[in-house]
PDB file of N, CA and C in Angstrom:
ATOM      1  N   UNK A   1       0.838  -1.183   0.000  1.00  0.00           N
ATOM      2  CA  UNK A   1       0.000   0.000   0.000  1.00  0.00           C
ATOM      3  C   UNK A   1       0.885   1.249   0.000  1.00  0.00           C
ATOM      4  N   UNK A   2       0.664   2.405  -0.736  1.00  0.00           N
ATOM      5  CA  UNK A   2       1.150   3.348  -0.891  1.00  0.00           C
ATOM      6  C   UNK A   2       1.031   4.546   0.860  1.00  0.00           C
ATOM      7  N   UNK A   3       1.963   4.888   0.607  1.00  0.00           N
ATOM      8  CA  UNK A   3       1.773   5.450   2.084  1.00  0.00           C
ATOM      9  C   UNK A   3       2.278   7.045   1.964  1.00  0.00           C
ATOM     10  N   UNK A   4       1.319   7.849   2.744  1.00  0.00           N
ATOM     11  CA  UNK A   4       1.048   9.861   2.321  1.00  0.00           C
ATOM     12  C   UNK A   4       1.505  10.411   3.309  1.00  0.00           C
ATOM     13  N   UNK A   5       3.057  11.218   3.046  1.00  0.00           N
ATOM     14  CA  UNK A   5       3.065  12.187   4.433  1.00  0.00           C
ATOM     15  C   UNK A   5       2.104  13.358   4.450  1.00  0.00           C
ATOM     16  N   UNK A   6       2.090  13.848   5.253  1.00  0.00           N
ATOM     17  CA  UNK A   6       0.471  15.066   5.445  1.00  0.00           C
ATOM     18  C   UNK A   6       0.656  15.806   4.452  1.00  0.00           C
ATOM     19  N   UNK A   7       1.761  16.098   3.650  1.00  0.00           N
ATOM     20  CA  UNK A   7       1.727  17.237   2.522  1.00  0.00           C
ATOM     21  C   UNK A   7       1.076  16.540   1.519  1.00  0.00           C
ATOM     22  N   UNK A   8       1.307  15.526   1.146  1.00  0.00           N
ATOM     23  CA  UNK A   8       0.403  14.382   0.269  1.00  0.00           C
ATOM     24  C   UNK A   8      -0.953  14.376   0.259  1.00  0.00           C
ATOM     25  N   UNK A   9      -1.283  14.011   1.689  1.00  0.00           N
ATOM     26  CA  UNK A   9      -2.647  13.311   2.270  1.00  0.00           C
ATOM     27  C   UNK A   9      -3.322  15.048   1.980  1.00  0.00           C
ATOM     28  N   UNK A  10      -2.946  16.063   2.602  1.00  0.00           N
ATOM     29  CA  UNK A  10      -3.731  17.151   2.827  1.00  0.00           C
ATOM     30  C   UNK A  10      -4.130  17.789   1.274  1.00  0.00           C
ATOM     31  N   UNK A  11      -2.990  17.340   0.287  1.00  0.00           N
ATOM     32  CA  UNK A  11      -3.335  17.843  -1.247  1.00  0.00           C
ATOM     33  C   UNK A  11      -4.449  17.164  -1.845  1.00  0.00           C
ATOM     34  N   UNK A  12      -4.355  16.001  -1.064  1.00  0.00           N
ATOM     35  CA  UNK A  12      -5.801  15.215  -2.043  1.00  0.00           C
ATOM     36  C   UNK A  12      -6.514  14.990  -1.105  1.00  0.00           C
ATOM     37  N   UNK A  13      -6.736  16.047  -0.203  1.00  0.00           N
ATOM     38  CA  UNK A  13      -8.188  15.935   0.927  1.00  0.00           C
ATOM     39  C   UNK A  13      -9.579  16.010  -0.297  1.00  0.00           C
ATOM     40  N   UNK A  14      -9.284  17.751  -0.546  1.00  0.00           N
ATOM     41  CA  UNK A  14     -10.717  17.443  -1.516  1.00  0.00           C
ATOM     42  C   UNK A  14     -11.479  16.664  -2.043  1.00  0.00           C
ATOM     43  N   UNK A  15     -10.126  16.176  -3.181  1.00  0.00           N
ATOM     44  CA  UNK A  15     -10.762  14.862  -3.927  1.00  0.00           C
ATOM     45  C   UNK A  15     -11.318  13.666  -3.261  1.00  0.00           C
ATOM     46  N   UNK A  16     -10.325  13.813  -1.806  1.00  0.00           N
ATOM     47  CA  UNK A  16     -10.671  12.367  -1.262  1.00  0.00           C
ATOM     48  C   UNK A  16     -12.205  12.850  -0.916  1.00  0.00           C
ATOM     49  N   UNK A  17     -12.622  13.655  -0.110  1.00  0.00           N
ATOM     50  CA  UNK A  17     -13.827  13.955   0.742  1.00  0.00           C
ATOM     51  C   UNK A  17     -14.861  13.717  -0.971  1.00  0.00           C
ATOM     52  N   UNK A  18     -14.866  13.866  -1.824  1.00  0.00           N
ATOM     53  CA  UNK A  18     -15.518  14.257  -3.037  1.00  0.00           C
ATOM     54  C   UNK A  18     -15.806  12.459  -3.569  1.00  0.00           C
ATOM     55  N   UNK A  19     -15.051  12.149  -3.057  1.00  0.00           N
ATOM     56  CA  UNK A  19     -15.044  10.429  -4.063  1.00  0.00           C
ATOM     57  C   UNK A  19     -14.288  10.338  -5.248  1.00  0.00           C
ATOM     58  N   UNK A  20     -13.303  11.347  -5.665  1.00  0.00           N
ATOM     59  CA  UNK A  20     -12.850  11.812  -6.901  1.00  0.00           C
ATOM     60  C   UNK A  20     -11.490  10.826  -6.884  1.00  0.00           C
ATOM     61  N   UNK A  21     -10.990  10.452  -5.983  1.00  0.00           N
ATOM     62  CA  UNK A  21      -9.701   9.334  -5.940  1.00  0.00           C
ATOM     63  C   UNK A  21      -9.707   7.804  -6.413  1.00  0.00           C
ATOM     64  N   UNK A  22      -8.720   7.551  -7.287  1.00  0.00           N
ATOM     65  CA  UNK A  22      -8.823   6.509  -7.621  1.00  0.00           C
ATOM     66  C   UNK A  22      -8.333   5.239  -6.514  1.00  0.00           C
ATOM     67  N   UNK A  23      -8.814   4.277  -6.333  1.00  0.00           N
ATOM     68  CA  UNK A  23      -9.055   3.462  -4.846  1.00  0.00           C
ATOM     69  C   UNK A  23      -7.607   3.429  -4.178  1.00  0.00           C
ATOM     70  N   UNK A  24      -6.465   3.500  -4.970  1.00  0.00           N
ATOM     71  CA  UNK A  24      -4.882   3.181  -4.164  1.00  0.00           C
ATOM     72  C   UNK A  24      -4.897   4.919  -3.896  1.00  0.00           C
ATOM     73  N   UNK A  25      -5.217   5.778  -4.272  1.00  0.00           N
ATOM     74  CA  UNK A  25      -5.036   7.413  -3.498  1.00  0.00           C
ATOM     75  C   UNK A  25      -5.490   7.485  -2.449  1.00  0.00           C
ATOM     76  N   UNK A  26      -7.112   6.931  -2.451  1.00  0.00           N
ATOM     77  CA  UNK A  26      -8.673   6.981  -1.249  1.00  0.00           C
ATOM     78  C   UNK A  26      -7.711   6.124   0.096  1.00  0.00           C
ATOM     79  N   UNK A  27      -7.371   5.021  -0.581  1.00  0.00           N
ATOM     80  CA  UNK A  27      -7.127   3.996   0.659  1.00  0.00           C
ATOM     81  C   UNK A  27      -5.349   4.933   1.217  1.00  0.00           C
ATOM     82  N   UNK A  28      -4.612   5.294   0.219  1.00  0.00           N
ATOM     83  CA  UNK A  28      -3.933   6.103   1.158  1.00  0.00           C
ATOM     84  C   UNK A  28      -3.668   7.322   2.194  1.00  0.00           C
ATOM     85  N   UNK A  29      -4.751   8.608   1.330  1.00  0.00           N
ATOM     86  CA  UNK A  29      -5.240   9.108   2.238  1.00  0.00           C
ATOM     87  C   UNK A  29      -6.301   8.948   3.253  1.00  0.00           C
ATOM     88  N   UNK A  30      -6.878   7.857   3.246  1.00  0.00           N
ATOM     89  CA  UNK A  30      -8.173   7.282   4.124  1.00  0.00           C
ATOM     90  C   UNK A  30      -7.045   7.159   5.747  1.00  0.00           C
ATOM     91  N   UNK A  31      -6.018   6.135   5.477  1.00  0.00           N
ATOM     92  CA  UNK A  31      -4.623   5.387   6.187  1.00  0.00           C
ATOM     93  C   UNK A  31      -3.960   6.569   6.714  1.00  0.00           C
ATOM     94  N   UNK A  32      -3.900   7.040   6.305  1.00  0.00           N
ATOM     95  CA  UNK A  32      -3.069   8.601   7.007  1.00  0.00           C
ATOM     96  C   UNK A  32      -3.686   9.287   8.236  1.00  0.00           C
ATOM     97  N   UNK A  33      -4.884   9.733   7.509  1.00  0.00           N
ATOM     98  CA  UNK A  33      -6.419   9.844   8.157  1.00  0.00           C
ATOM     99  C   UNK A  33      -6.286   9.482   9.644  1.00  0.00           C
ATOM    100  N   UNK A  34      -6.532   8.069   9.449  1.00  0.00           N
ATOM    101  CA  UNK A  34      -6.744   7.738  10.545  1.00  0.00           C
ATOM    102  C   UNK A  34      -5.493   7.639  11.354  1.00  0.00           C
ATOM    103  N   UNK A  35      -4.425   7.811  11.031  1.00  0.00           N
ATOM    104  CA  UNK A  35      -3.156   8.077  11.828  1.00  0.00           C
ATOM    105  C   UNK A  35      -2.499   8.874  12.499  1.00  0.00           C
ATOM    106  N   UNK A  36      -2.683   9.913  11.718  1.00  0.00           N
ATOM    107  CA  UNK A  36      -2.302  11.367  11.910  1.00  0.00           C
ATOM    108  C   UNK A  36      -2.842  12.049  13.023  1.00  0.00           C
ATOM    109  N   UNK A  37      -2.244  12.263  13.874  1.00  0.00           N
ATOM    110  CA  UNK A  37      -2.886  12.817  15.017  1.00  0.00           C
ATOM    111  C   UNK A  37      -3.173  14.643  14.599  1.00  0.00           C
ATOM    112  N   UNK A  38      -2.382  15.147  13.986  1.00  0.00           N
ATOM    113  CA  UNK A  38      -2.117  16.621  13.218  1.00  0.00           C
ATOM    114  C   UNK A  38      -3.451  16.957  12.097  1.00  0.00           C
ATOM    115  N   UNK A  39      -3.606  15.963  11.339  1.00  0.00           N
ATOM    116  CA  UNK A  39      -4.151  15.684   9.975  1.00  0.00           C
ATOM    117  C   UNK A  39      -5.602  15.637  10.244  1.00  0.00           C
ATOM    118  N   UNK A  40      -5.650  14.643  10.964  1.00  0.00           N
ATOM    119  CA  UNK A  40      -7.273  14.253  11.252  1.00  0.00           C
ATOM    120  C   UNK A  40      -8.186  15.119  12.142  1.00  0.00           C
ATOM    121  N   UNK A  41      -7.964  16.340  12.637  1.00  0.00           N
ATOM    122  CA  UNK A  41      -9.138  17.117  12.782  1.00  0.00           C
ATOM    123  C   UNK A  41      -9.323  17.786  11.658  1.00  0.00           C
ATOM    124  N   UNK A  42      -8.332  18.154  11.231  1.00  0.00           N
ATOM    125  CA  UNK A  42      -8.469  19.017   9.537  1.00  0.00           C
ATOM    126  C   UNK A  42      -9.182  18.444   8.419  1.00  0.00           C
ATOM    127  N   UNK A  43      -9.056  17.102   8.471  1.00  0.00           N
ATOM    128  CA  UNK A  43     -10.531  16.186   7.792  1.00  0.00           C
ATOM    129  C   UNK A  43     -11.764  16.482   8.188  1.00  0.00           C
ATOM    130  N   UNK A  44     -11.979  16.106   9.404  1.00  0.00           N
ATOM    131  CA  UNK A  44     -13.244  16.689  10.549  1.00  0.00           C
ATOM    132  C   UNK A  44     -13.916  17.899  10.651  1.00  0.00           C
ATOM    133  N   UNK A  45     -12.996  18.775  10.009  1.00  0.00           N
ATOM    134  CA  UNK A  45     -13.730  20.244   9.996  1.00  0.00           C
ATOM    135  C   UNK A  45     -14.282  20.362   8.340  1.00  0.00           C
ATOM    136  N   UNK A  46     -12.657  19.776   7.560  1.00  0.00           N
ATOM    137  CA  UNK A  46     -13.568  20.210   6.488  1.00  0.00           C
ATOM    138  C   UNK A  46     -14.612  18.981   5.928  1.00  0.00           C
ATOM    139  N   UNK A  47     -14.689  18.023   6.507  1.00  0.00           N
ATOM    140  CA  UNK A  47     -15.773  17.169   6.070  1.00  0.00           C
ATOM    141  C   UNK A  47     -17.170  18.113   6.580  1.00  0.00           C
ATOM    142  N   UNK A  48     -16.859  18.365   7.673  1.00  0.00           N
ATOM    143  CA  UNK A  48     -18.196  19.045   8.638  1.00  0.00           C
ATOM    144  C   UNK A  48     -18.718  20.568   7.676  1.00  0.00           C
ATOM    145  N   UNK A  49     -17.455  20.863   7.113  1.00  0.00           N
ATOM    146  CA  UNK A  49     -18.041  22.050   6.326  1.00  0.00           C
ATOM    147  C   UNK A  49     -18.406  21.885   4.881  1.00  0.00           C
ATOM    148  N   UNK A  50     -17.761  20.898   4.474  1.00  0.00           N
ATOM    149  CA  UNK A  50     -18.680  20.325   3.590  1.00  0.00           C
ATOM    150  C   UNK A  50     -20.298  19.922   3.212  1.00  0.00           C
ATOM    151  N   UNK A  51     -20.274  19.463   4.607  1.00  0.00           N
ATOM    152  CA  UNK A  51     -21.960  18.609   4.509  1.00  0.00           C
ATOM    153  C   UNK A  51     -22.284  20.057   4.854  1.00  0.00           C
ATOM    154  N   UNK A  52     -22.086  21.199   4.961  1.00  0.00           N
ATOM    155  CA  UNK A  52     -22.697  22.488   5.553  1.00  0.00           C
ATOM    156  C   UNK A  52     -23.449  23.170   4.022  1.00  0.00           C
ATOM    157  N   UNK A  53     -22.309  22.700   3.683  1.00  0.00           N
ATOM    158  CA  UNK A  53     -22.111  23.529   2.101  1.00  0.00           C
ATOM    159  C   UNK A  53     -23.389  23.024   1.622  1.00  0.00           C
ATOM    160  N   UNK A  54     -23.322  21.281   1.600  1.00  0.00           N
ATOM    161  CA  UNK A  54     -24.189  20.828   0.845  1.00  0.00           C
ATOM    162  C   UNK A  54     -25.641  20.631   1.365  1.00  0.00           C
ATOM    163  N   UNK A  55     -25.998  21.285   2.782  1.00  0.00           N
ATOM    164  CA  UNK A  55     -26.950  21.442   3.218  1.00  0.00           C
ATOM    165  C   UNK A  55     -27.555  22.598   2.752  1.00  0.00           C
ATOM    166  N   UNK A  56     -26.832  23.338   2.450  1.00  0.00           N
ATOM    167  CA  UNK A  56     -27.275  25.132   1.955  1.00  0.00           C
ATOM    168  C   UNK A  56     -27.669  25.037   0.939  1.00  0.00           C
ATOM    169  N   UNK A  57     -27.184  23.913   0.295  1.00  0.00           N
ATOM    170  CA  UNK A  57     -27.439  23.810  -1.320  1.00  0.00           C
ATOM    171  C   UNK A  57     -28.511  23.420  -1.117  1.00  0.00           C
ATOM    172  N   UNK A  58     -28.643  22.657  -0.574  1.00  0.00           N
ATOM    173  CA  UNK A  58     -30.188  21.776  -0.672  1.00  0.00           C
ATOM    174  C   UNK A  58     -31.553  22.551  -0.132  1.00  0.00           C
ATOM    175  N   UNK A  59     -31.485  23.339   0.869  1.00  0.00           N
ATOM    176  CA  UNK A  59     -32.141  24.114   1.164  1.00  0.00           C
ATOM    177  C   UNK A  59     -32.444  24.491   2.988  1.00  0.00           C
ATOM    178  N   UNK A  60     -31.497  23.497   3.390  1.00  0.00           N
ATOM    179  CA  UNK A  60     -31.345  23.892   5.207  1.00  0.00           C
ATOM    180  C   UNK A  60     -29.887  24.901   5.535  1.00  0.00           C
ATOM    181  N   UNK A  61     -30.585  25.941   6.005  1.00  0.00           N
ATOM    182  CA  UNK A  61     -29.618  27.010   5.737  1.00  0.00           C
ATOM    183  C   UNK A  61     -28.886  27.363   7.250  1.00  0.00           C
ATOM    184  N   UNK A  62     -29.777  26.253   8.443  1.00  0.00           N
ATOM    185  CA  UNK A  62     -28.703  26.713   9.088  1.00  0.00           C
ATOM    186  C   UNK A  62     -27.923  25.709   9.776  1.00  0.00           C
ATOM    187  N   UNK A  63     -26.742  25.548  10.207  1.00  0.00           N
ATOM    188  CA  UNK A  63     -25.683  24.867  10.797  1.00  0.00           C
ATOM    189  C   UNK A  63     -26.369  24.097  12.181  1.00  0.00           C
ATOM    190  N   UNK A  64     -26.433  22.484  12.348  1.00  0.00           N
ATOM    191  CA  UNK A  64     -26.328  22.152  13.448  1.00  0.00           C
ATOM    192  C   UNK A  64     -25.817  22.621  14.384  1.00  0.00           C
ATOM    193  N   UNK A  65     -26.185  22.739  15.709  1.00  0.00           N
ATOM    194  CA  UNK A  65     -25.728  23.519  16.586  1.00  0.00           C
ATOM    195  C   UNK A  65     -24.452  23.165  16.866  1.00  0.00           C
ATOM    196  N   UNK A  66     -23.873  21.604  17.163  1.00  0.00           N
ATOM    197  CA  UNK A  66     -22.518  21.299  17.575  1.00  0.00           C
ATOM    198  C   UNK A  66     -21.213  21.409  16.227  1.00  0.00           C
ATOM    199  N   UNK A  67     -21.932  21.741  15.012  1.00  0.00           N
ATOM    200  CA  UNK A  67     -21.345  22.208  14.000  1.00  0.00           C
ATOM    201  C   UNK A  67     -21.052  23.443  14.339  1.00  0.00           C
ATOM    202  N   UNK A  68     -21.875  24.562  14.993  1.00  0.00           N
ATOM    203  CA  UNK A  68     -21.821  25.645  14.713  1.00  0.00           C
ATOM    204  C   UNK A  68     -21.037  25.849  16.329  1.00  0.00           C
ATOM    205  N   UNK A  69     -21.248  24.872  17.211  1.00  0.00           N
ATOM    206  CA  UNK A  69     -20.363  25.104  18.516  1.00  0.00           C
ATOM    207  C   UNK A  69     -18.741  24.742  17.862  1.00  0.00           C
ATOM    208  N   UNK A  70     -18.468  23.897  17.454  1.00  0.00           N
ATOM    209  CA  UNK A  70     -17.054  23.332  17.019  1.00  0.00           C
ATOM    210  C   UNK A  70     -16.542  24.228  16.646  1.00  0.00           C
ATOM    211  N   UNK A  71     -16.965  25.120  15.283  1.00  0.00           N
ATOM    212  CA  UNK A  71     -16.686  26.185  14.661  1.00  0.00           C
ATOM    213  C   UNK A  71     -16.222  27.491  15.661  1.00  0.00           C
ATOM    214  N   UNK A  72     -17.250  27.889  16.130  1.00  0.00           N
ATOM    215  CA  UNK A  72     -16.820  28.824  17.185  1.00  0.00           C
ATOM    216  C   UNK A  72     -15.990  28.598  17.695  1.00  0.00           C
ATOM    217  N   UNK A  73     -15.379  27.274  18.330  1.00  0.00           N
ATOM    218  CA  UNK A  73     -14.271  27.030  18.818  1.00  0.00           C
ATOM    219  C   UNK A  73     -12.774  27.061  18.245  1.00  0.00           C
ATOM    220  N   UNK A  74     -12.990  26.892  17.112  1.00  0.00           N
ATOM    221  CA  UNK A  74     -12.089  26.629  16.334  1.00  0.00           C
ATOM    222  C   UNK A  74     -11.207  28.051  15.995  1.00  0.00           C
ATOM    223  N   UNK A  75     -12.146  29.038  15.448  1.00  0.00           N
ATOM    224  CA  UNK A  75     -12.270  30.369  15.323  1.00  0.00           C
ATOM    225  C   UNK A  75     -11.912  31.044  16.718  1.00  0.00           C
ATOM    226  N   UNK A  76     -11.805  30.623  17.534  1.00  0.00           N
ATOM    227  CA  UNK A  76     -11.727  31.690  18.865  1.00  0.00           C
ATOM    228  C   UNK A  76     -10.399  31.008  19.377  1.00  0.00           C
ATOM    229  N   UNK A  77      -9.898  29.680  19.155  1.00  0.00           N
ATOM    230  CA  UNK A  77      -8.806  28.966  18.902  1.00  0.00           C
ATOM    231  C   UNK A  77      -7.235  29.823  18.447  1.00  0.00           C
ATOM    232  N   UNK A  78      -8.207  29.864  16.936  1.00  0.00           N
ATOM    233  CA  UNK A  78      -7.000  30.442  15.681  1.00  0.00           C
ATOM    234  C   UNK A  78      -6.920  32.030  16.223  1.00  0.00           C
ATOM    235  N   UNK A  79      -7.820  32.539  16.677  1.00  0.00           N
ATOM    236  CA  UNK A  79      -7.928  34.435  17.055  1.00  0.00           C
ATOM    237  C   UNK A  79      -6.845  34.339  18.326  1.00  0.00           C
ATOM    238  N   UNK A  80      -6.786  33.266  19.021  1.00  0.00           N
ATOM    239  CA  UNK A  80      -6.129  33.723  20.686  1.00  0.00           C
ATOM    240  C   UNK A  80      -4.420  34.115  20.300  1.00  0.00           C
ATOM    241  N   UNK A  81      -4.160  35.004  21.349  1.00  0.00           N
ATOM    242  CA  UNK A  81      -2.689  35.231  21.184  1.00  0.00           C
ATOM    243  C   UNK A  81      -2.248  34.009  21.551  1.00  0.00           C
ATOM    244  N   UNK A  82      -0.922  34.224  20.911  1.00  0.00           N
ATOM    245  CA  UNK A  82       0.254  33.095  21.394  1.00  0.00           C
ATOM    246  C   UNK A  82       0.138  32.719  22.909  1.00  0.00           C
ATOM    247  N   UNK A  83       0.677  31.982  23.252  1.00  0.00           N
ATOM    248  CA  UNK A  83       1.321  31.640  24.805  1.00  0.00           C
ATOM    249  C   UNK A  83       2.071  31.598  25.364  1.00  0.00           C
ATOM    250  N   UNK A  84       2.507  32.672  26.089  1.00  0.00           N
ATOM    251  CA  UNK A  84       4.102  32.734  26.276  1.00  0.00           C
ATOM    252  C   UNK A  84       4.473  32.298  27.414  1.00  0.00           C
TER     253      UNK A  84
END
């Protein structure tokens, strides 16, 4: 099996989340995925903002609440100063 360091795995997130990978890409970034302690919330958010996307499309316009709690977190996360 082919094996993805995160610069790999994170270039073909899209495609992977999309179904767009051909099965030896899917199964390597799938394998990473689940390894990566770094990698795998960054799946998690953008999978989560994905199905957001494609909820809007469809016509539910607003965010589950623990979608929309995660988010906030995430965001108030990336805003905090450093830690010195």
């Amino acid at each position: 099996m082919t094996r993805y360091d995160c610069l790999q795995a994170l270039s073909k997130l899209y495609e992977y989340l999309d179904g767009e990978l051909p099965p030896d890409d899917t199964e390597a970034v799938r394998h990473h995925m689940e390894v990566c302690q770094g990698c795998y919330p960054f799946l998690q958010f953008c999978s989560s903002f994905q199905d957001a996307l494609h909820r809007a499309a469809h016509g539910q316009t607003d965010a589950p609440p623990a979608l929309r709690s995660r988010i906030a977190d995430l965001l108030q996360t990336e805003g905090a100063p450093p830690a010195h």
